[in-house]
C-alpha atoms as a PDB file:
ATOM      1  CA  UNK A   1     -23.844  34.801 -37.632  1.00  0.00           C
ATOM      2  CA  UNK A   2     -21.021  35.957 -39.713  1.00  0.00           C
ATOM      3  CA  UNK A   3     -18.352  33.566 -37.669  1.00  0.00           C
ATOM      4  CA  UNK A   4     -20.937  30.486 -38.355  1.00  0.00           C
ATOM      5  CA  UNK A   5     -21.225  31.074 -42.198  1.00  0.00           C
ATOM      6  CA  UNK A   6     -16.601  31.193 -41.921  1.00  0.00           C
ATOM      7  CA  UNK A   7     -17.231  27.884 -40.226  1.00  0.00           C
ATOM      8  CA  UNK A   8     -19.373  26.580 -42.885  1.00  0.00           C
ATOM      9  CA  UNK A   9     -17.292  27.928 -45.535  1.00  0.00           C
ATOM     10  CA  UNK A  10     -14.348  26.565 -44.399  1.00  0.00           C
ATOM     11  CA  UNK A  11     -16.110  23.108 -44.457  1.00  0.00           C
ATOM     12  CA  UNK A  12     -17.019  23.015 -47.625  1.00  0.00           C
ATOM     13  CA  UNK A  13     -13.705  23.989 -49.045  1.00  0.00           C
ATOM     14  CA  UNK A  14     -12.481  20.438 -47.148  1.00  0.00           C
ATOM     15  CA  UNK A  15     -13.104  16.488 -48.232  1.00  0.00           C
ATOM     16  CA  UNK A  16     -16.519  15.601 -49.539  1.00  0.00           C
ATOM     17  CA  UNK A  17     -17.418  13.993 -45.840  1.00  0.00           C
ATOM     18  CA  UNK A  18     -16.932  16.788 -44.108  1.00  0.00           C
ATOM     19  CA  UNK A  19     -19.399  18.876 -46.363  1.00  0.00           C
ATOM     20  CA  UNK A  20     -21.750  15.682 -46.239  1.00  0.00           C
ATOM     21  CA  UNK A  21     -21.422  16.433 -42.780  1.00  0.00           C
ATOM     22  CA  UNK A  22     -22.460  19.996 -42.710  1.00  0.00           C
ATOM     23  CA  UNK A  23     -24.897  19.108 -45.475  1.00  0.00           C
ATOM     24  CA  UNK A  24     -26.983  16.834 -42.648  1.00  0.00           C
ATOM     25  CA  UNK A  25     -26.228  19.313 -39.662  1.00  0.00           C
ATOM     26  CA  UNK A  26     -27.845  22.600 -41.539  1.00  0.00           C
ATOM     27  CA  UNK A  27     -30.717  20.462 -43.901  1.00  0.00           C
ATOM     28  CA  UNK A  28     -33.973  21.660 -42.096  1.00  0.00           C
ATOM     29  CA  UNK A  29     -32.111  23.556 -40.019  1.00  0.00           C
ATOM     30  CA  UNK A  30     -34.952  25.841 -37.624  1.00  0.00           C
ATOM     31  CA  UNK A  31     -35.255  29.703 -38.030  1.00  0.00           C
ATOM     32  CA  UNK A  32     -33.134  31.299 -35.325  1.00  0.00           C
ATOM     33  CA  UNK A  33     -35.853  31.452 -32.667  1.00  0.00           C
ATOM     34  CA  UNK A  34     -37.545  28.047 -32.913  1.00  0.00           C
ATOM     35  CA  UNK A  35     -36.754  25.147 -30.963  1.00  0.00           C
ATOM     36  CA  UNK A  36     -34.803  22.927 -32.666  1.00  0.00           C
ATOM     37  CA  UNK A  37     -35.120  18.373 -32.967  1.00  0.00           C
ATOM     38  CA  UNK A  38     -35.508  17.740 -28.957  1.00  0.00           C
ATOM     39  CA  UNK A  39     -35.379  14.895 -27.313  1.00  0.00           C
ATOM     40  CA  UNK A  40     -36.447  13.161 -24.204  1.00  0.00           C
ATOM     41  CA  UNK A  41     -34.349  14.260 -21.079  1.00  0.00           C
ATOM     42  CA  UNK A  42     -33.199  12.791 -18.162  1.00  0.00           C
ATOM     43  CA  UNK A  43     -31.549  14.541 -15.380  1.00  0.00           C
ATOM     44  CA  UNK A  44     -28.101  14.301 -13.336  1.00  0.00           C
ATOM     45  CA  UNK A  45     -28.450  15.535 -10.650  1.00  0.00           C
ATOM     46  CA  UNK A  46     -30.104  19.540 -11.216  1.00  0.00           C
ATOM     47  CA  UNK A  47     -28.863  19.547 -14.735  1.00  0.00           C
ATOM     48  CA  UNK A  48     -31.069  18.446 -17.540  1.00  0.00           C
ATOM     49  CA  UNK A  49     -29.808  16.904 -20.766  1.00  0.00           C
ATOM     50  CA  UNK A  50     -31.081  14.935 -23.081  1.00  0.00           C
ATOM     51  CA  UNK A  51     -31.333  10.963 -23.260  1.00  0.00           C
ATOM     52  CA  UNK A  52     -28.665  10.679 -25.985  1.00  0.00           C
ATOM     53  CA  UNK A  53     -25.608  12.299 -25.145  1.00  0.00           C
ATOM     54  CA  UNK A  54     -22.517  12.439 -27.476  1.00  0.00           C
ATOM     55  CA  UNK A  55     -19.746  10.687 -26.561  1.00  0.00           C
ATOM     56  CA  UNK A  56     -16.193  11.627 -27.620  1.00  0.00           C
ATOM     57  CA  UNK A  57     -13.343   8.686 -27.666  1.00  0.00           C
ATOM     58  CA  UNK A  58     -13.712   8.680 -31.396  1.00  0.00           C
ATOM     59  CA  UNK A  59     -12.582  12.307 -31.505  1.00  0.00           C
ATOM     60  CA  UNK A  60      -9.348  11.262 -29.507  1.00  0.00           C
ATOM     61  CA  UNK A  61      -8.684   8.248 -31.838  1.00  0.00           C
ATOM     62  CA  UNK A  62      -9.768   5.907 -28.892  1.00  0.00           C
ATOM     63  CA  UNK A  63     -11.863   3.044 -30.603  1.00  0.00           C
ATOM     64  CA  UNK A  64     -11.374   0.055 -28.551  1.00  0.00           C
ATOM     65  CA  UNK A  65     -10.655  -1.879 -31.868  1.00  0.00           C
ATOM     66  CA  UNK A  66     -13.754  -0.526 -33.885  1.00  0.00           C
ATOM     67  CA  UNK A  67     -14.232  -2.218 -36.586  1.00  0.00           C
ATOM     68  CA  UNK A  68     -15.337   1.302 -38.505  1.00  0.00           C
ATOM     69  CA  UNK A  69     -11.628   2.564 -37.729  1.00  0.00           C
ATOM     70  CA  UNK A  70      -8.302   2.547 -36.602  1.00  0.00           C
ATOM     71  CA  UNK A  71      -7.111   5.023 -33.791  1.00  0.00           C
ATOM     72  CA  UNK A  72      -4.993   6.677 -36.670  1.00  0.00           C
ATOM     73  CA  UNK A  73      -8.437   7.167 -39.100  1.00  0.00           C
ATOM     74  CA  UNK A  74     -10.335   8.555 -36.352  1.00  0.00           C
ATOM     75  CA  UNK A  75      -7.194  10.922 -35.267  1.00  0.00           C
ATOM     76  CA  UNK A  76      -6.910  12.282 -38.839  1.00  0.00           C
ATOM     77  CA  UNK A  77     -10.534  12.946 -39.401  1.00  0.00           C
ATOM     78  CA  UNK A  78     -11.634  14.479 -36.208  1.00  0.00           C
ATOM     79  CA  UNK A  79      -9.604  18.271 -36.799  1.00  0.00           C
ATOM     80  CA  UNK A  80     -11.493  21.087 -34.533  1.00  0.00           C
ATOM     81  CA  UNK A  81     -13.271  21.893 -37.189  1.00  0.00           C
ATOM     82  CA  UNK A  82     -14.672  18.249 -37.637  1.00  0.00           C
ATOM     83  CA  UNK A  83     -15.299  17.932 -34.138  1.00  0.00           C
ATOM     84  CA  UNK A  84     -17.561  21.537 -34.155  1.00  0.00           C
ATOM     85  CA  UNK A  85     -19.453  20.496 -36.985  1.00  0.00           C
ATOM     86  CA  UNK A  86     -20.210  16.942 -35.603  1.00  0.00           C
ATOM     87  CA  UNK A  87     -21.210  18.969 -32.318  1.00  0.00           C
ATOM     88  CA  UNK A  88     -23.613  21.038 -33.789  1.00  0.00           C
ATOM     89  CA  UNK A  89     -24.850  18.844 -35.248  1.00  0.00           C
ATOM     90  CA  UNK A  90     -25.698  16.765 -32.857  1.00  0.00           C
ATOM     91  CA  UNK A  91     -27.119  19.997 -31.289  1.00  0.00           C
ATOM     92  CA  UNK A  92     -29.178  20.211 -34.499  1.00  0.00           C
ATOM     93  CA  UNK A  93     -30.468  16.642 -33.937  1.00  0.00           C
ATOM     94  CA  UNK A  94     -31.531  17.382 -30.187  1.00  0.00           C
ATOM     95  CA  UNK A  95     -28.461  16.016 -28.566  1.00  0.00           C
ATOM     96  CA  UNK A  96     -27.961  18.690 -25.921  1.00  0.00           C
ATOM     97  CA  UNK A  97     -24.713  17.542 -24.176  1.00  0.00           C
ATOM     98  CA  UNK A  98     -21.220  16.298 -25.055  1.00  0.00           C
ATOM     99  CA  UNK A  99     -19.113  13.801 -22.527  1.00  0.00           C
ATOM    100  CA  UNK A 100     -15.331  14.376 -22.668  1.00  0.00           C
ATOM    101  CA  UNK A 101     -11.856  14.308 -21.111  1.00  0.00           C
ATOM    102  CA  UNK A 102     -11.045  17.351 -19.173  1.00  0.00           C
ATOM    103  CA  UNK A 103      -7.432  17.430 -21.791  1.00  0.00           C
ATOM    104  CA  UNK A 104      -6.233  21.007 -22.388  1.00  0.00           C
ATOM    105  CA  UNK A 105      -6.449  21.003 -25.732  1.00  0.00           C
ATOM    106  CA  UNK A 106     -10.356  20.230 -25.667  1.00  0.00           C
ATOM    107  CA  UNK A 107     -10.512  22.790 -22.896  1.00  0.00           C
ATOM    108  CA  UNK A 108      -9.368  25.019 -25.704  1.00  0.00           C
ATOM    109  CA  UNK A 109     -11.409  23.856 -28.648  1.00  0.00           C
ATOM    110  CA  UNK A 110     -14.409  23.918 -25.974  1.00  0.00           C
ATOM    111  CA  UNK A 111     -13.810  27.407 -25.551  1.00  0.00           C
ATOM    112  CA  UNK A 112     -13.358  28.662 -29.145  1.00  0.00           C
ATOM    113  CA  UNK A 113     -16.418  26.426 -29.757  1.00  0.00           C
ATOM    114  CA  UNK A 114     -18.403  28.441 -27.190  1.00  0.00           C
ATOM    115  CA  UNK A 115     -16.978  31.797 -28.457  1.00  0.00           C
ATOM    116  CA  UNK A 116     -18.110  31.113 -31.872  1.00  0.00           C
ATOM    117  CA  UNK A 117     -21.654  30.728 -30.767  1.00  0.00           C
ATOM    118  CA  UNK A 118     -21.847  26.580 -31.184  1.00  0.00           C
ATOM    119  CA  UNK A 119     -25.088  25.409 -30.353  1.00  0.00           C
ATOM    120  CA  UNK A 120     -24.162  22.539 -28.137  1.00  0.00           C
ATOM    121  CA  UNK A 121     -24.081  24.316 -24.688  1.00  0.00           C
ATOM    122  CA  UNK A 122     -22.907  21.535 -22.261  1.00  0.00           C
ATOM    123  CA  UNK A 123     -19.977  20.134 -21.654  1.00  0.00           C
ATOM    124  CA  UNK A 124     -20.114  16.983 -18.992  1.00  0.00           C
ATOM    125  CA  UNK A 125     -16.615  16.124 -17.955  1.00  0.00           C
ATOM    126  CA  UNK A 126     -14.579  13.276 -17.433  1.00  0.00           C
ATOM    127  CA  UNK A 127     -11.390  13.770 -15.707  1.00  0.00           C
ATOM    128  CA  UNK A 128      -9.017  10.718 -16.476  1.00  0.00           C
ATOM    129  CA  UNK A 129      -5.538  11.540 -14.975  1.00  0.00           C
ATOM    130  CA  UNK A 130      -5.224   9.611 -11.986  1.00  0.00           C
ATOM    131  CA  UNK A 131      -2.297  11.462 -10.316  1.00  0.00           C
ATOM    132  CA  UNK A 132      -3.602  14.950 -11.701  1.00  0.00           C
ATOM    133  CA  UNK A 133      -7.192  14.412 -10.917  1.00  0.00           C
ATOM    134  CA  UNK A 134      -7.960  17.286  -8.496  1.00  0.00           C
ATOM    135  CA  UNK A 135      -6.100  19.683 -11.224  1.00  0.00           C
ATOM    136  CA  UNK A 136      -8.343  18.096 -14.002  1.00  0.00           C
ATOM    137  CA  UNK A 137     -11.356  18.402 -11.555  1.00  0.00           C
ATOM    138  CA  UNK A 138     -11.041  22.176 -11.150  1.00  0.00           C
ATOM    139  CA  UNK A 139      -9.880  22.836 -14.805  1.00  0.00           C
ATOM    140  CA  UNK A 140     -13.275  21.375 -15.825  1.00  0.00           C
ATOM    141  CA  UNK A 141     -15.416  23.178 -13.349  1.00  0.00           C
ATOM    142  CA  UNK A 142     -13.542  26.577 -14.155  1.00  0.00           C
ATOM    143  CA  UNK A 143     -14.219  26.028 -17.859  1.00  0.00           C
ATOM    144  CA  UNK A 144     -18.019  25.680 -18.860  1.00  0.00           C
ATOM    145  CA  UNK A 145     -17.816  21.819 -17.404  1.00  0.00           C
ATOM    146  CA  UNK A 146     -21.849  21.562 -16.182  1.00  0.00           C
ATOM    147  CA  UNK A 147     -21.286  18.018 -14.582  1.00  0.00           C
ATOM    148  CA  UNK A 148     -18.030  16.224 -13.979  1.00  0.00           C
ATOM    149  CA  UNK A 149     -17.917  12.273 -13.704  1.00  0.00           C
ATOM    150  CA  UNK A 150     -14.528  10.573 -12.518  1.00  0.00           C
ATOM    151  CA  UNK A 151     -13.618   8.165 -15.743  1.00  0.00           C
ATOM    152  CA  UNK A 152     -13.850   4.395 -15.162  1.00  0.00           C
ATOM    153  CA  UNK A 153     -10.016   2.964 -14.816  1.00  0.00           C
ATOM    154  CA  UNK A 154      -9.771   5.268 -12.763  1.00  0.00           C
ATOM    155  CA  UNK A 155     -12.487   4.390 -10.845  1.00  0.00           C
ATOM    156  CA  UNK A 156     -11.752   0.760 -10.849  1.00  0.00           C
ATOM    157  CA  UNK A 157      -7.689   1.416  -9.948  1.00  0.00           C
ATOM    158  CA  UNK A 158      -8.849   3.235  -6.804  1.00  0.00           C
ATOM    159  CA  UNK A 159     -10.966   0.314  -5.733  1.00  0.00           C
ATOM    160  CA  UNK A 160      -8.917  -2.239  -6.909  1.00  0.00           C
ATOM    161  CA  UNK A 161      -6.371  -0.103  -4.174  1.00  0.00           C
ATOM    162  CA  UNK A 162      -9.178   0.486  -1.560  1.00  0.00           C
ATOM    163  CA  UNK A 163      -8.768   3.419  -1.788  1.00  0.00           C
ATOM    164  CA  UNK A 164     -12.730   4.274  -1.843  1.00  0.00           C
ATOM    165  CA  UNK A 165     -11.723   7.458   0.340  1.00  0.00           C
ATOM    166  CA  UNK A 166     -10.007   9.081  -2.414  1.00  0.00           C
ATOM    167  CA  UNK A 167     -12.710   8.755  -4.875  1.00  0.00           C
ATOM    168  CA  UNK A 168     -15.071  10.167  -1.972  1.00  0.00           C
ATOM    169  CA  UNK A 169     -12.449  13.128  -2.172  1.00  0.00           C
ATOM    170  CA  UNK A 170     -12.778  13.483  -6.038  1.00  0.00           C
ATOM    171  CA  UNK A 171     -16.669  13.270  -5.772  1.00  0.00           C
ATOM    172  CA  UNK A 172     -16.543  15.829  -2.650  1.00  0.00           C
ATOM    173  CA  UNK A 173     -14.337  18.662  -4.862  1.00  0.00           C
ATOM    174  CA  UNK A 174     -16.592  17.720  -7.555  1.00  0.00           C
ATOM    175  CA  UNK A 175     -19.557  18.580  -5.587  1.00  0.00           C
ATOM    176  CA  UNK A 176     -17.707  21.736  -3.782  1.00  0.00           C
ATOM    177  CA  UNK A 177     -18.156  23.542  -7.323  1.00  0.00           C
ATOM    178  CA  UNK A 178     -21.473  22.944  -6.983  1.00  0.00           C
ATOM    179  CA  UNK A 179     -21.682  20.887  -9.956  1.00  0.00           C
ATOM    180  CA  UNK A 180     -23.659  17.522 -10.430  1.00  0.00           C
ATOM    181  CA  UNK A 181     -20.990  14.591  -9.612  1.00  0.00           C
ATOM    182  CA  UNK A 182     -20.746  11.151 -11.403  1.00  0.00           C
ATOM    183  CA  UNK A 183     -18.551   8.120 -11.266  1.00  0.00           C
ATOM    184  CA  UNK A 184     -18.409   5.472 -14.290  1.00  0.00           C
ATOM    185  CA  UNK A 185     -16.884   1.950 -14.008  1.00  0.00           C
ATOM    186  CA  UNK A 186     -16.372  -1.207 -16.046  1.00  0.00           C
ATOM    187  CA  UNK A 187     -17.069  -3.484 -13.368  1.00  0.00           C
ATOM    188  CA  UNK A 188     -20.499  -4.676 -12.810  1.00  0.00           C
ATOM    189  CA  UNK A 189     -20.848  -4.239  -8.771  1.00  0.00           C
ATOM    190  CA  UNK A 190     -18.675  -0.954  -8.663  1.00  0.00           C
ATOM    191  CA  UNK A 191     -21.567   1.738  -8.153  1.00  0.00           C
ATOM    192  CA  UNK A 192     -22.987  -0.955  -5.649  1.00  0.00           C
ATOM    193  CA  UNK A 193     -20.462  -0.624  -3.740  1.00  0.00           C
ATOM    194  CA  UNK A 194     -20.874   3.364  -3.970  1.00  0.00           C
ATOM    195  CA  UNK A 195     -24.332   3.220  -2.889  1.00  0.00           C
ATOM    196  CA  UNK A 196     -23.508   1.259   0.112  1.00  0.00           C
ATOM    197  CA  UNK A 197     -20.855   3.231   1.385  1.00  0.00           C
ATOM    198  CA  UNK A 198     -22.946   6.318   0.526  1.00  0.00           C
ATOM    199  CA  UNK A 199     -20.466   8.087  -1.802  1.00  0.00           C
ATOM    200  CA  UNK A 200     -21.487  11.424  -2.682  1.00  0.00           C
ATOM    201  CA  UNK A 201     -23.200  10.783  -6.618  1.00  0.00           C
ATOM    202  CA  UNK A 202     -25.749  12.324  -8.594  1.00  0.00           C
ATOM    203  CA  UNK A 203     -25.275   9.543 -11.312  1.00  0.00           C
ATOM    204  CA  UNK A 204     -23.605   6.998 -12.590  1.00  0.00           C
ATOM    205  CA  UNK A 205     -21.645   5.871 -15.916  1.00  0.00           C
ATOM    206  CA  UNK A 206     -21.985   1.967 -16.525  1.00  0.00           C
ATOM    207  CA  UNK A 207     -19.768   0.558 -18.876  1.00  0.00           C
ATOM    208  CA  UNK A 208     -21.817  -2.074 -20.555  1.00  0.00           C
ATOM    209  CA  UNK A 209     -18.886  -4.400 -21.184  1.00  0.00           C
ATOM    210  CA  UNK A 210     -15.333  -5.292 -19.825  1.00  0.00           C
ATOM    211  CA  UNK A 211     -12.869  -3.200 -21.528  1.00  0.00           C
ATOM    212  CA  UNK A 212     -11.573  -5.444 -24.703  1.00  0.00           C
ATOM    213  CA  UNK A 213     -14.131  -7.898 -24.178  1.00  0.00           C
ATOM    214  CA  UNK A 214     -17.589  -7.414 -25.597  1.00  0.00           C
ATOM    215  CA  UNK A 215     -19.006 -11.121 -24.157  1.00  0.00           C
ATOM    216  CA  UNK A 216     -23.111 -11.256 -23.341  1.00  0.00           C
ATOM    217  CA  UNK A 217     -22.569 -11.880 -20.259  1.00  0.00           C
ATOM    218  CA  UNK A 218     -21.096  -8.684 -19.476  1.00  0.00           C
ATOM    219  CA  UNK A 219     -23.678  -6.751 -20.660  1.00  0.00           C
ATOM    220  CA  UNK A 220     -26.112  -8.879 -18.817  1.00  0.00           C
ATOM    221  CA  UNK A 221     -24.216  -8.025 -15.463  1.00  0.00           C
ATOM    222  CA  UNK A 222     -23.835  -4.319 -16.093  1.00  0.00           C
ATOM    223  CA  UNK A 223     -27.690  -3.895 -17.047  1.00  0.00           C
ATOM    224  CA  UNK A 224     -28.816  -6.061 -13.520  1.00  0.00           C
ATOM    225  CA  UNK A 225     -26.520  -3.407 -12.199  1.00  0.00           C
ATOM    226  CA  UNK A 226     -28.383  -0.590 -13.939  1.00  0.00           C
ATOM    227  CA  UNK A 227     -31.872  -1.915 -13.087  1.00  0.00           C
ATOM    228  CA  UNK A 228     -30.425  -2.118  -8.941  1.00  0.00           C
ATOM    229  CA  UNK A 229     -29.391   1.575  -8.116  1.00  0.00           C
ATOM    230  CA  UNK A 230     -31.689   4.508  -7.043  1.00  0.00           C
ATOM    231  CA  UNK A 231     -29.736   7.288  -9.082  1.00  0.00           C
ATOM    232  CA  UNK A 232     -29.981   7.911 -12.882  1.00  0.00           C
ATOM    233  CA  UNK A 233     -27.619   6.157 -14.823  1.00  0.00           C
ATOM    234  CA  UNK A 234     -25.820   6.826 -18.439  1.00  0.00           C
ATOM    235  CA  UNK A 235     -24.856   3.586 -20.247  1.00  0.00           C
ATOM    236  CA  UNK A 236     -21.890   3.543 -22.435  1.00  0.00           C
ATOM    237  CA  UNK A 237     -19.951   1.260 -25.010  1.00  0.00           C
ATOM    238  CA  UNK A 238     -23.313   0.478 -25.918  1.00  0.00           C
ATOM    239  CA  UNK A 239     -22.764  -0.643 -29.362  1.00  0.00           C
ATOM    240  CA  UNK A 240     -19.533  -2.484 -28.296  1.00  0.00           C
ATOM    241  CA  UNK A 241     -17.277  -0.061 -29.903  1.00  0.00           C
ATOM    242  CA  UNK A 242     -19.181  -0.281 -33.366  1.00  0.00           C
ATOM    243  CA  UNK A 243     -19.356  -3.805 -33.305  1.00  0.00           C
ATOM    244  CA  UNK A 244     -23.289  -4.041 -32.823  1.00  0.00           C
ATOM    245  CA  UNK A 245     -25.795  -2.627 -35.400  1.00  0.00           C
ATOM    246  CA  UNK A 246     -27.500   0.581 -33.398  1.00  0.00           C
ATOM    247  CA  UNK A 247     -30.870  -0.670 -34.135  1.00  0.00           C
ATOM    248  CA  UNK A 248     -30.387  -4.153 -32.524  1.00  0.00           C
ATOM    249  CA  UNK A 249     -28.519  -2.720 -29.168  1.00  0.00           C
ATOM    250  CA  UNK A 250     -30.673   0.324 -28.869  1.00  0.00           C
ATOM    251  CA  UNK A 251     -33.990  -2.472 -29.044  1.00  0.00           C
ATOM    252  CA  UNK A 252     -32.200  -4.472 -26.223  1.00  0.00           C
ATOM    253  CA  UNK A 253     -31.029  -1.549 -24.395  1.00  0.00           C
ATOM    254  CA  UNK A 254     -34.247   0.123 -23.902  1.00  0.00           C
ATOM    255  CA  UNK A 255     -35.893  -2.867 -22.823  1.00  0.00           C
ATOM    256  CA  UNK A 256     -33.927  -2.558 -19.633  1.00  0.00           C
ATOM    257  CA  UNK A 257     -33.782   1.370 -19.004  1.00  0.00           C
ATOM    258  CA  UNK A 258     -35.587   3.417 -16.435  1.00  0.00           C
ATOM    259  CA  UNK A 259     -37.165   6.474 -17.823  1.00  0.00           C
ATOM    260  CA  UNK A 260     -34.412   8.358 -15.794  1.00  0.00           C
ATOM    261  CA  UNK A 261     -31.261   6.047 -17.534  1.00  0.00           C
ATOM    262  CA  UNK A 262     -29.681   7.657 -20.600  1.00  0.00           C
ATOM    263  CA  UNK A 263     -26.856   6.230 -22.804  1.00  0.00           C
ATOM    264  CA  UNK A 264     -23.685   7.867 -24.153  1.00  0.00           C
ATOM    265  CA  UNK A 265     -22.151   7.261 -27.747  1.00  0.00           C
ATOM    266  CA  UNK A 266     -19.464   8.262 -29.871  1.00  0.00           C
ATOM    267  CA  UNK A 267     -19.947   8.441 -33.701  1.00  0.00           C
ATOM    268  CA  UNK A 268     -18.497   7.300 -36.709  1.00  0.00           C
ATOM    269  CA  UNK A 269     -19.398  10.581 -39.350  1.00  0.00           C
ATOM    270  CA  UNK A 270     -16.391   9.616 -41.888  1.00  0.00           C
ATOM    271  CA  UNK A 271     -18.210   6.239 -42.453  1.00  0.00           C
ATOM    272  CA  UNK A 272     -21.954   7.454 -41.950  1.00  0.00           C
ATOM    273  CA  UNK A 273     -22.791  11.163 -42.219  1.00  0.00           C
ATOM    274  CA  UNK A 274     -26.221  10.386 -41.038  1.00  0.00           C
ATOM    275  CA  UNK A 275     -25.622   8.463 -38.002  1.00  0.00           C
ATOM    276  CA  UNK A 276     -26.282  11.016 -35.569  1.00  0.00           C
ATOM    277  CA  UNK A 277     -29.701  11.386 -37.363  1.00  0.00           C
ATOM    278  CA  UNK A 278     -30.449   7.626 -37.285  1.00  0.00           C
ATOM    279  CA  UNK A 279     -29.134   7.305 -33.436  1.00  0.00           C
ATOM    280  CA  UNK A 280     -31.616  10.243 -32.140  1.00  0.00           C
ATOM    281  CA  UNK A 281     -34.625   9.142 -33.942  1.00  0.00           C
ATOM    282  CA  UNK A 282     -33.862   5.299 -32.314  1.00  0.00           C
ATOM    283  CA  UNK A 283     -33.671   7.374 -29.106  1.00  0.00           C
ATOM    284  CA  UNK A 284     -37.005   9.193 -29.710  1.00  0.00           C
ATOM    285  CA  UNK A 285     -38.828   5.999 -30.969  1.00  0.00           C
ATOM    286  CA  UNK A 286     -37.933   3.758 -28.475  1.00  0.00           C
ATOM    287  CA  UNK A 287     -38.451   5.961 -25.179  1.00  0.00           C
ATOM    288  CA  UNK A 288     -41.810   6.638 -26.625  1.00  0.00           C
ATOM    289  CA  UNK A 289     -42.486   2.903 -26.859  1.00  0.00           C
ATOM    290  CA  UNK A 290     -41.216   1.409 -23.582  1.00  0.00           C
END
């Protein structure tokens, strides 16, 4: 308890955000043994986590031209600190899982987080490094990672290649830690192409646009894609990199989800200290109503 309260401390002593921040995560907050917000759940593979999961380019100043920030903003803001109070609070809000890079220095702040007792208990990782997969693969399992999925241009290089045995290699070390195993893309007929050459996934990660271009028709492509494959899959870029209001995607979204689809999104907090809030409740509402 007494290393939370240092955390909170410390927040408060920093810019007015970051305590409007901490203000949101801990208003409400349950007594220690209650459960806290939950939300619905989906499953990947034997591991259960909720619908919503937090998504993390924001925290590495990757916003795909987001109108909300520049790389730089979002690089300044998000200090560890920043990052564990945005994760507990998600936590707080029923978010139950976090989707990152497998990066050394998050490896670290994953760790500390976990040592300090943070309330957001899995990590799902997403191993980037195309030459240094297999290391990033292993570093993840090794580290509190409770589901890997191989990141998208990565993906897409190795098909672009044909080189679909390699990412059967990834998924295979993937599954050898007996953890669930994923694959994203940002091609519409990618995990197609999985499923027919019966590539060893749990799930999927559909990109819900082309990478720097947020047309329709995209979207349109990626959620026929979605609505074809047997496995669960987790939509991202679903607000088009904070171009889209969350209200009007998450109503068009959920229109198209299975039950078993969930949807991964990085947030804006220096902008919006309540957008976690407004995102989970969109995410309770509308899987109640479809």
């Amino acid at each position: 308890m007494s290393q939370r309260m240092t955390r909170r401390e410390a927040l408060k002593e920093t810019t007015g955000v970051v305590a409007a921040i901490a203000a949101v995560a801990t208003a409400g907050e349950a007594p220690p043994q209650a459960a806290p917000n939950t939300l619905p759940a989906i499953r990947l593979g034997d591991l259960a986590v909720s619908r919503l999961i937090l998504g993390s380019n924001p925290f590495f100043g990757f916003t795909h031209g987001n109108p909300q920030a520049t790389d730089r903003e979002m690089r300044e803001f998000y200090t560890e600190d920043r990052i564990m109070a945005v994760l507990d609070q998600a936590a707080d809000h029923g978010i139950t899982a976090v989707w990152t890079p497998c990066y050394d220095h998050w490896i670290r702040l994953w760790n500390r987080y976990r040592e300090k007792g943070g309330k957001l208990r899995i990590w799902i990782g997403q191993p980037d490094h195309f030459d240094q997969m297999k290391g990033h693969i292993s570093a993840c399992a090794k580290n509190g990672g409770k589901a890997i999925c191989i990141q998208g241009e990565c993906i897409d290089r190795a098909f672009r290649e044909g080189r679909h045995d390699l990412v059967r290699e990834w998924l295979d070390l993937v599954k050898s830690f007996g953890l669930p195993a994923g694959m994203a893309s940002h091609r519409a007929a990618t995990h197609l192409v999985a499923e027919e050459k019966k590539f060893p996934t749990d799930f999927y990660h559909q990109c819900l646009y082309q990478p720097d271009d947020y047309a329709r028709r995209w979207w349109e492509q990626a959620v026929a894609t979605i609505r074809q494959l047997p496995k669960p899959v987790v939509a991202y870029k679903v607000l088009a990199a904070g171009r889209i209001a969350p209200r009007e995607a998450f109503n068009d979204l959920f229109r198209q989800l299975r039950p078993k689809d969930g949807l991964c999104i990085g947030v804006c907090p220096s902008k919006d200290p309540r957008q976690i809030a407004e995102l989970a409740a969109l995410t309770r509402d509308l899987t109640a109503a479809t």
